[in-house]
Protein backbone atom coordinates (compact mmCIF):
# COMPACT_ATOMS: atom_id res chain seq x y z
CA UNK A 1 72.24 143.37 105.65
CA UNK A 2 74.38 143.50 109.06
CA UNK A 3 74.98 146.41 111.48
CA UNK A 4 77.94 145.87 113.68
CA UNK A 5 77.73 142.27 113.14
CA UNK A 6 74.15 141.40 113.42
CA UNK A 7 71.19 141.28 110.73
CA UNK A 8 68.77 143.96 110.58
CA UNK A 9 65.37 143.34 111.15
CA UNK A 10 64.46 146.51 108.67
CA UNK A 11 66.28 147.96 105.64
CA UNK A 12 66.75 151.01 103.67
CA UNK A 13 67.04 152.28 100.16
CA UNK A 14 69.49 154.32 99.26
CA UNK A 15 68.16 157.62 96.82
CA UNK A 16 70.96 156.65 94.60
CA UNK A 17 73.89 154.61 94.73
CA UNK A 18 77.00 155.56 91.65
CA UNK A 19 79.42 153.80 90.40
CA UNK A 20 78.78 150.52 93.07
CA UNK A 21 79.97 152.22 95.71
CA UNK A 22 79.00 155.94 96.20
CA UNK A 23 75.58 156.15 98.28
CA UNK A 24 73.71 159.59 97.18
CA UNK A 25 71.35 160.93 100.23
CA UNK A 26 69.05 163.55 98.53
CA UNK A 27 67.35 166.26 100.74
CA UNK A 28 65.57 169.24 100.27
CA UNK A 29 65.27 171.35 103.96
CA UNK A 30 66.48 175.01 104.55
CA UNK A 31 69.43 173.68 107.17
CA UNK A 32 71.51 170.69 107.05
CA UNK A 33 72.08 169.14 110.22
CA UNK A 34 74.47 167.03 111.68
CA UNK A 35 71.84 164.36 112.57
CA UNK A 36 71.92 164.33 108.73
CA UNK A 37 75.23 163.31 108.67
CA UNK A 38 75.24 160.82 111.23
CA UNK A 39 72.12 158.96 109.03
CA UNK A 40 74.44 159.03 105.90
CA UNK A 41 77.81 157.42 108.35
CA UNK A 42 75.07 155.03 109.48
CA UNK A 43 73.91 154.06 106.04
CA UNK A 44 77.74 153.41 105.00
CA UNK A 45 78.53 151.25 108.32
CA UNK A 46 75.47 149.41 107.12
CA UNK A 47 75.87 148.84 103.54
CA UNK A 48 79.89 148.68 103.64
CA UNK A 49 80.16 151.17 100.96
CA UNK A 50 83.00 153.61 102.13
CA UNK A 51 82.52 157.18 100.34
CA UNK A 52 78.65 158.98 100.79
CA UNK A 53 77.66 162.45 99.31
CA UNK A 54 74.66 164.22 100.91
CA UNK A 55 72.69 167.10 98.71
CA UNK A 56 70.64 169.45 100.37
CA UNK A 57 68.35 171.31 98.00
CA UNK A 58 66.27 173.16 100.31
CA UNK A 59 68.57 175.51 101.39
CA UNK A 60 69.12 179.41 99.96
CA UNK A 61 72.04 177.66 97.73
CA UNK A 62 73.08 173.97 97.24
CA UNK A 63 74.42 172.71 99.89
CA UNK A 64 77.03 168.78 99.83
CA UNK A 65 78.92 167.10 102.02
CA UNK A 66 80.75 164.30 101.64
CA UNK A 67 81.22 161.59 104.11
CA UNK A 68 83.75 158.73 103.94
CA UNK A 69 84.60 155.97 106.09
């Protein structure tokens, strides 16, 4: 896997990935933070995929965002 053009030392896995192209970040904490959505951007610059969905649980109600790229 590369990250802005050079090979990563360390890799992730993704909580689910849909339809070969959607990565699913899962969370369950009473706020969702932006740091959040920065680690879902970074994910998607990593793995090329273009469109990510983050689900917060945690939080009074559900809570989604989705990020694209």
């Amino acid at each position: 896997m590369l990250y802005e053009g050079k090979p990563l030392d360390k890799y992730f896995v993704a909580d689910f990935v849909c339809f070969e192209g959607i990565l699913v970040e899962i969370k369950a904490v009473t706020a969702m933070p932006l740091n959040f959505i920065r680690q879902v951007l970074h994910y998607l610059k990593a793995t090329g995929y273009r469109i990510g969905l983050l689900i917060n649980f945690g939080a009074s109600g559900l809570q989604w965002k989705r990020v694209i790229v």
